[in-house]
Protein backbone atom coordinates (compact mmCIF):
# COMPACT_ATOMS: atom_id res chain seq x y z
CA UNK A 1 -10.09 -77.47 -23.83
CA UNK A 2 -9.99 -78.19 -20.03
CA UNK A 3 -13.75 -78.79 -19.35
CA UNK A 4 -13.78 -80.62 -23.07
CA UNK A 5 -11.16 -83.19 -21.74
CA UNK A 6 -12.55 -83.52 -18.56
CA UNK A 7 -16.00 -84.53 -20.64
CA UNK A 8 -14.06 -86.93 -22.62
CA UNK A 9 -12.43 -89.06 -19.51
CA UNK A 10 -15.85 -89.41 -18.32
CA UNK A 11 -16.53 -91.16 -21.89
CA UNK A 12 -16.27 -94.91 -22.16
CA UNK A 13 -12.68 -95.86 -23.00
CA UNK A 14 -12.15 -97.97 -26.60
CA UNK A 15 -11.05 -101.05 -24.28
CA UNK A 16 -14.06 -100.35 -22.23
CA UNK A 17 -16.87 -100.19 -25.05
CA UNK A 18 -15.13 -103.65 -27.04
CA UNK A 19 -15.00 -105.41 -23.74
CA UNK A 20 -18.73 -104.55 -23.19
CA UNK A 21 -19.58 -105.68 -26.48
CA UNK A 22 -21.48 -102.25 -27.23
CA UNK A 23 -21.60 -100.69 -30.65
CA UNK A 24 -18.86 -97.54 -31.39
CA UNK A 25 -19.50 -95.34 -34.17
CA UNK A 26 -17.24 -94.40 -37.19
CA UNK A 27 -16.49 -90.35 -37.15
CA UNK A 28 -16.19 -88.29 -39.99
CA UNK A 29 -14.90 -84.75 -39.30
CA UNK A 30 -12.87 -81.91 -41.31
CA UNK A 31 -12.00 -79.15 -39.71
CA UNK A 32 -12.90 -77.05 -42.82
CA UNK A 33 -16.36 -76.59 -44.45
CA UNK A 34 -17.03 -77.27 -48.17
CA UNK A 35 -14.91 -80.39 -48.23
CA UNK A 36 -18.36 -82.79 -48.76
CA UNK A 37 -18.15 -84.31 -45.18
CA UNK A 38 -21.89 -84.16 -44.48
CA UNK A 39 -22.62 -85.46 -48.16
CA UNK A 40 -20.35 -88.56 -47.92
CA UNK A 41 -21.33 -89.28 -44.25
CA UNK A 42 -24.85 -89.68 -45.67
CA UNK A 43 -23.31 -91.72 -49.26
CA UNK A 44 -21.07 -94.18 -46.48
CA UNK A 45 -24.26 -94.67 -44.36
CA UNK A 46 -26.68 -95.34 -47.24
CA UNK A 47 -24.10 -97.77 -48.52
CA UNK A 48 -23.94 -99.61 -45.23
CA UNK A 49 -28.03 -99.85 -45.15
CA UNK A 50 -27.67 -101.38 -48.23
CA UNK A 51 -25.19 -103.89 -47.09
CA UNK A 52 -27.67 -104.87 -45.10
CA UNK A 53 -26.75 -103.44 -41.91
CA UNK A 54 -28.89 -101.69 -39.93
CA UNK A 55 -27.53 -97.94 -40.10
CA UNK A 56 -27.93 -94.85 -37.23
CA UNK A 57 -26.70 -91.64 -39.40
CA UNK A 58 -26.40 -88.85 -35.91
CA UNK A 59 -25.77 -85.38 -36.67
CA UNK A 60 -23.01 -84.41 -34.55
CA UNK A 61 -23.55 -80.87 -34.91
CA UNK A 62 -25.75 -80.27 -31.93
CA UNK A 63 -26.69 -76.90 -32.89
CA UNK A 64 -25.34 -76.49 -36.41
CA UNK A 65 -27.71 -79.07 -37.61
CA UNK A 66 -27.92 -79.84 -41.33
CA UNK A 67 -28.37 -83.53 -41.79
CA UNK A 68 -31.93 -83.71 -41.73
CA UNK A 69 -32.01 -80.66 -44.45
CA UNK A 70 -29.64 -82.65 -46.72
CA UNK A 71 -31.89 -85.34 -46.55
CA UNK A 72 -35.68 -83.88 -47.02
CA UNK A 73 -36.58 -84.60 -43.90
CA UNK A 74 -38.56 -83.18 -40.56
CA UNK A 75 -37.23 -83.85 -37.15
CA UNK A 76 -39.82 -85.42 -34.93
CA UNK A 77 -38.67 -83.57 -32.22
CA UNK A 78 -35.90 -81.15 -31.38
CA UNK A 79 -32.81 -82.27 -29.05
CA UNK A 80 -33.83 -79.21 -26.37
CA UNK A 81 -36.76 -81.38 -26.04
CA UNK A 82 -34.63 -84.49 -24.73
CA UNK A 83 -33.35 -81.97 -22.66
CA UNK A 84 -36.21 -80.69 -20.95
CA UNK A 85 -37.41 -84.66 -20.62
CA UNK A 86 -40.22 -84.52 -22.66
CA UNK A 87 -39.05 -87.15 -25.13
CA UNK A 88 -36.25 -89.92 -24.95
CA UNK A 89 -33.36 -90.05 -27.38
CA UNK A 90 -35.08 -92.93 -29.34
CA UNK A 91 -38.37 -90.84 -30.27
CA UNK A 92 -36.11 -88.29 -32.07
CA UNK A 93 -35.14 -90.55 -34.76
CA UNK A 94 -36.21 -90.73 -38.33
CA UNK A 95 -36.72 -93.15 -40.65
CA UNK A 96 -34.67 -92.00 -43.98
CA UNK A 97 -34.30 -95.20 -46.57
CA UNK A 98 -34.45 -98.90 -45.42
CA UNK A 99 -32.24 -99.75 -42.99
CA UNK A 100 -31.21 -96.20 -42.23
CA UNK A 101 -32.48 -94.27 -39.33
CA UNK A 102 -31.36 -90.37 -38.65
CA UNK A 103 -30.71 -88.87 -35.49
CA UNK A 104 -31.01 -85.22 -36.25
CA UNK A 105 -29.58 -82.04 -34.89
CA UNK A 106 -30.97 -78.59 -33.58
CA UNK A 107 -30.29 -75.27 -35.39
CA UNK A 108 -29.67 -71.83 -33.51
CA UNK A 109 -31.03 -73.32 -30.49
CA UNK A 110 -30.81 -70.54 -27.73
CA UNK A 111 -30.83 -73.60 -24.80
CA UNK A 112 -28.24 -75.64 -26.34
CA UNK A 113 -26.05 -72.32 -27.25
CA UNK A 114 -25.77 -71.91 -24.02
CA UNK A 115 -24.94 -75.24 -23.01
CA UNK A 116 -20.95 -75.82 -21.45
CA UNK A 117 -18.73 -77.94 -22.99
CA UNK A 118 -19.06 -80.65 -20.13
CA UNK A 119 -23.16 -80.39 -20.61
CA UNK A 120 -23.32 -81.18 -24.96
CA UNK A 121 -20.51 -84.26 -23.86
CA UNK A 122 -23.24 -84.90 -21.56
CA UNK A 123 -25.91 -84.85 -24.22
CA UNK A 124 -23.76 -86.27 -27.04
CA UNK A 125 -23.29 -89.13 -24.43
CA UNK A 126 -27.02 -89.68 -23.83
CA UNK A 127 -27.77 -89.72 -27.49
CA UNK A 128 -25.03 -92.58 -28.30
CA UNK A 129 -26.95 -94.86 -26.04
CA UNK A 130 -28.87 -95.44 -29.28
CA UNK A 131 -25.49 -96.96 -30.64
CA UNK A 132 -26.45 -100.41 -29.57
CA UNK A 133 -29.35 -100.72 -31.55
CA UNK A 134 -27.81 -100.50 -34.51
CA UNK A 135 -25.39 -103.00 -36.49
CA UNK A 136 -22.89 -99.62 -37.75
CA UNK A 137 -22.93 -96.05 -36.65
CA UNK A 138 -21.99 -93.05 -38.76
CA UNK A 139 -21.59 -89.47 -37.26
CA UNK A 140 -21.44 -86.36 -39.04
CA UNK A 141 -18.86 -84.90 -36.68
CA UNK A 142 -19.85 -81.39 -37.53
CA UNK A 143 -18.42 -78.31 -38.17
CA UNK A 144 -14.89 -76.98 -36.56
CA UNK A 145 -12.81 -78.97 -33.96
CA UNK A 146 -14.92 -78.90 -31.21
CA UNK A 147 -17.89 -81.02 -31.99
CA UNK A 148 -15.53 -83.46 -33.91
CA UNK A 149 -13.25 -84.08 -31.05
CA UNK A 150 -16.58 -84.05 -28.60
CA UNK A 151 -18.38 -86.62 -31.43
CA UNK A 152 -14.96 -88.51 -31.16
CA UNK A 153 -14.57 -88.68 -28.00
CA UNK A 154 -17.48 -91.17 -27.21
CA UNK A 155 -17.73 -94.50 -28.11
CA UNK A 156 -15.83 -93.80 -31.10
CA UNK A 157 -13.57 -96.54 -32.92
CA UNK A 158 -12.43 -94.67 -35.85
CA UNK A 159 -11.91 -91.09 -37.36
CA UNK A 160 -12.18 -90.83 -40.87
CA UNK A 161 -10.43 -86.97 -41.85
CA UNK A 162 -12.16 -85.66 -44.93
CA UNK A 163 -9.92 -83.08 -46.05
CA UNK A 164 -9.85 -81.94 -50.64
CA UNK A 165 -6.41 -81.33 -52.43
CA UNK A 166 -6.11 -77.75 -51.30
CA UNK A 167 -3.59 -75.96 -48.64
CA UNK A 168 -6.26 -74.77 -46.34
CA UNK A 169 -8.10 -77.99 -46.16
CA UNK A 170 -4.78 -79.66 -45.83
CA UNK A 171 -4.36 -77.23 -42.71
CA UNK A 172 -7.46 -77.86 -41.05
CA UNK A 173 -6.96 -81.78 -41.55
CA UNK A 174 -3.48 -81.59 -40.12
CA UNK A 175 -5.24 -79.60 -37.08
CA UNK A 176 -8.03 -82.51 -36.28
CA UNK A 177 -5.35 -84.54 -36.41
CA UNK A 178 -3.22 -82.67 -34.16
CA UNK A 179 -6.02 -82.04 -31.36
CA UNK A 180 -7.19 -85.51 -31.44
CA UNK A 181 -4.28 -87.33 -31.28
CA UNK A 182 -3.79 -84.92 -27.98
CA UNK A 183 -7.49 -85.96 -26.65
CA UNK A 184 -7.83 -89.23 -28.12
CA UNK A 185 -4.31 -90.83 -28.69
CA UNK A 186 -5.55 -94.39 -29.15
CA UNK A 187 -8.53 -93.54 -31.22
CA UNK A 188 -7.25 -94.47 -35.09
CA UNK A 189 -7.16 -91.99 -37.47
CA UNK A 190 -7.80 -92.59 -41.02
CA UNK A 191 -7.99 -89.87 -44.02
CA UNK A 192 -10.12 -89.72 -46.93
CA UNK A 193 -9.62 -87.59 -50.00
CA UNK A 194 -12.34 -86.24 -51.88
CA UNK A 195 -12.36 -83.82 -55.10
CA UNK A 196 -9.84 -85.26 -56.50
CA UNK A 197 -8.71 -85.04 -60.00
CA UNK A 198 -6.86 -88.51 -60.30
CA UNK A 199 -5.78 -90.95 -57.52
CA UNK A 200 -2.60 -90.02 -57.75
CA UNK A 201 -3.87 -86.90 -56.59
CA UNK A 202 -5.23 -87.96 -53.22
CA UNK A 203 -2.30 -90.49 -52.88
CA UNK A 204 -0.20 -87.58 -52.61
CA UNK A 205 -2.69 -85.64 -49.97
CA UNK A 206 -2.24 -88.57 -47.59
CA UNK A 207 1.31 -88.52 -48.12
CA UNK A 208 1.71 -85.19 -47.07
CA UNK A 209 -0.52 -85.32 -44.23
CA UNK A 210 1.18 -88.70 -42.90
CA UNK A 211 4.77 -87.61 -43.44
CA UNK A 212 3.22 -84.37 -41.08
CA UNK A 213 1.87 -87.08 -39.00
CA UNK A 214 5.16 -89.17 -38.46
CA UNK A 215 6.91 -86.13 -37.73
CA UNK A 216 5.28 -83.86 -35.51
CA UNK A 217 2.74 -86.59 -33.75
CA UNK A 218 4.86 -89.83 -33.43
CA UNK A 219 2.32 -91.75 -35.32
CA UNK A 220 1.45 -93.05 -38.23
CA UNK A 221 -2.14 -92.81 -40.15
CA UNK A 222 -4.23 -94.55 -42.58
CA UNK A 223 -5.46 -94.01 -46.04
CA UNK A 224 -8.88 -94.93 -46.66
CA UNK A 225 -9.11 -93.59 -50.36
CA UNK A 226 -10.20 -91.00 -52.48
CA UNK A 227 -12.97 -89.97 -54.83
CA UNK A 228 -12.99 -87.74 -57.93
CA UNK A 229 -14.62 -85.19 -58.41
CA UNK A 230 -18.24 -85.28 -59.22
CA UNK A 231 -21.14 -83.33 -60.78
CA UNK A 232 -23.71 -85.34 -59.81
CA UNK A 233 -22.91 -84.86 -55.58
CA UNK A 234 -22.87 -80.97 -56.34
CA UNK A 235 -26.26 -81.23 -57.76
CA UNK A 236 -27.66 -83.39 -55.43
CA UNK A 237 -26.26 -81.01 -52.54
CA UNK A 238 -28.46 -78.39 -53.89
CA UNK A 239 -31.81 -80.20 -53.67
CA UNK A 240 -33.44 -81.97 -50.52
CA UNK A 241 -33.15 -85.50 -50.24
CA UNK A 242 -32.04 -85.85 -54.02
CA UNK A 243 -28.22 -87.55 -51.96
CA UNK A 244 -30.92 -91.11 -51.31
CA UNK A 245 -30.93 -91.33 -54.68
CA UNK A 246 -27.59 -90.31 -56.64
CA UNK A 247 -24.95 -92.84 -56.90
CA UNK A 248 -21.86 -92.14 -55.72
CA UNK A 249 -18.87 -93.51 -57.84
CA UNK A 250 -15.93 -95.08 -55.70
CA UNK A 251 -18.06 -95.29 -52.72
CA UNK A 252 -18.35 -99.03 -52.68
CA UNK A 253 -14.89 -99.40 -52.53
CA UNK A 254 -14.71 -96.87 -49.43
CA UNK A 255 -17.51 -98.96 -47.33
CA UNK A 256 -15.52 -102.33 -48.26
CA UNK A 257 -12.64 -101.13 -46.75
CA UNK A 258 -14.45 -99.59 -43.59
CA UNK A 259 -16.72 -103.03 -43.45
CA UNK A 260 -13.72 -105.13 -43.41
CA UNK A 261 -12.64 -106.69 -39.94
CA UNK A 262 -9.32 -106.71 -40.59
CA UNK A 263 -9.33 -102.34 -41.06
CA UNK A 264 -9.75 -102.30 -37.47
CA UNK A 265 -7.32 -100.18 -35.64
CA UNK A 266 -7.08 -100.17 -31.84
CA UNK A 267 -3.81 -99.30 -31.41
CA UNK A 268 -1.65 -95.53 -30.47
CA UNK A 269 1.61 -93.92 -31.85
CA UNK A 270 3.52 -95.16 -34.63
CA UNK A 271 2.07 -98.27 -34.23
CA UNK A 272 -1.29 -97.03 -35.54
CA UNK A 273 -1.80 -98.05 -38.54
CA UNK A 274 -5.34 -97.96 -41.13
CA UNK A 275 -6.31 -99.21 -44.12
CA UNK A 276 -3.44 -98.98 -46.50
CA UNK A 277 -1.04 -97.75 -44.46
C-alpha cells in the first residue's frame, strides 16, 4: 500500500478540488463481485442524464474493463493508446444515451498489467481531467480494493459501498471501509444495499456495518438506501446494452438523495455523517 498512498498524496485534496471549483466524481465500489455495482453505476448515471445533467460514466477498472460490454458498446480506442500518446483522454469517450458519455476500460492489457501502482494513479489521474466537462461524474470503482481506493483517491467527493444482505459481502464492505477510511479519512462514505428482500432488510445491513463503523473506525457513515431485488436487472445483465433501457425501481429515489446539496459530506471521524445518518 506504500507506493498506492504515495499516489494518492499526489492527488488533489477534497479542499483543494472545491476551492478550485473543479468537478469530483461520486465512487461506487464493493469489495466483492456479484453485488450489481457495475449495473447500478450505469442505472445512477442514466438517471442523472436524464435529470438533465450532463453525465461521464469512467470505468475504473483499468484493466478489468466491463462497462463498455454491459452497455453494447465499442471503445474508440484502448487506454494503452493514451499511454503511448497516440490519442488524448477525450477521444476515448463514447457516446452511450443522451447526456451520457462512457469512458471505457482495457481488458487483459499486457502494458497496463504491468503498470506500478504509482503509474495507473498516474493514468487514473490523467483520465479525471475529463471531470470538468461534465455537470456529475460516476465511476465504476472496479473490482477488489485496489482500484476502488485508487478510483477514490482522486477527485473523489463521495463513496457509495454497494455491499447485498449476505456475510461475505458484509465482509468485503466492512474492508473498503476499513482501507479507505485509512487512505482517505475525510472522503465520506455512504452505503447502499441492494438485493434486498424488504427495507427493513437493508436498514438492518447499514446498521450492522455502521455500528462496525463507530466502533472499530471512530466514525460514523451514511445510508443512502436500498433496492429489492429484481428480475428485470438480472435479465438485462445478461444481454448487451439491454441496462439503457430497463427501469430500475427505487432508483429515483437513490439519485434524489445523491442530487441533493444538502447530502454533501466533507467532513472526517464521527463527525461524518451521509444521507440518513
Amino acid at each position: 500500500m506504500r507506493d498506492q498512498a504515495a499516489a494518492l498524496r499526489e492527488a488533489p485534496t477534497r479542499a483543494e478540488t472545491l476551492a478550485s471549483g473543479e468537478r469530483d466524481a461520486i465512487v461506487f465500489g464493493s469489495g466483492k463481485g456479484g453485488v450489481g455495482k457495475s449495473v447500478l453505476s450505469v442505472a445512477v448515471a442514466r438517471e442523472f442524464a436524464r435529470a438533465g445533467k450532463r453525465t461521464l460514466l469512467l470505468d475504473g477498472a483499468q484493466n478489468q474493463g466491463n462497462l463498455h460490454i454491459l452497455l453494447g458498446v465499442r471503445p474508440a480506442a484502448p487506454l494503452t493508446a493514451l499511454l503511448a500518446g497516440d490519442v488524448t483522454a477525450a477521444d476515448l469517450l463514447v457516446p452511450v444515451a443522451p447526456g451520457l458519455s462512457l469512458l471505457p476500460a482495457d481488458s487483459g492489457a499486457e502494458t497496463l498489467y504491468g503498470l506500478g501502482a504509482i503509474d495507473r494513479a498516474r493514468l487514473h489521474h490523467r483520465l479525471s481531467g475529463l471531470y470538468d466537462r461534465f455537470d456529475a461524474v460516476i465511476v465504476d470503482g472496479g473490482p477488489g480494493l485496489e482500484s476502488v481506493v485508487r478510483a477514490a483517491g482522486i477527485r473523489a467527493s463521495r463513496l457509495i459501498v454497494v455491499t447485498a444482505p449476505e456475510p461475505a459481502a458484509l465482509s468485503d464492505a466492512y474492508a473498503l471501509m476499513k482501507i479507505c477510511h485509512l487512505q482517505l479519512p475525510s472522503l465520506a462514505l455512504e452505503v447502499m444495499v441492494n438485493r434486498v428482500d424488504a427495507d427493513e432488510e437493508g436498514q438492518a445491513v447499514h446498521d450492522r456495518l455502521r455500528l462496525a463503523a463507530q466502533r472499530f473506525l471512530n466514525r460514523d457513515i451514511g445510508y443512502l438506501g436500498c433496492l429489492h431485488e429484481q428480475e428485470a436487472l438480472r435479465l438485462a445483465a445478461r444481454r448487451p446494452g439491454a441496462m439503457l433501457e430497463t427501469e430500475v425501481q427505487g432508483i429515483g429515489t437513490i439519485v434524489a438523495r445523491l442530487l441533493s446539496p444538502s447530502d454533501q459530506v466533507p467532513s472526517e471521524g464521527m463527525e461524518t455523517r451521509g444521507i440518513a445518518s
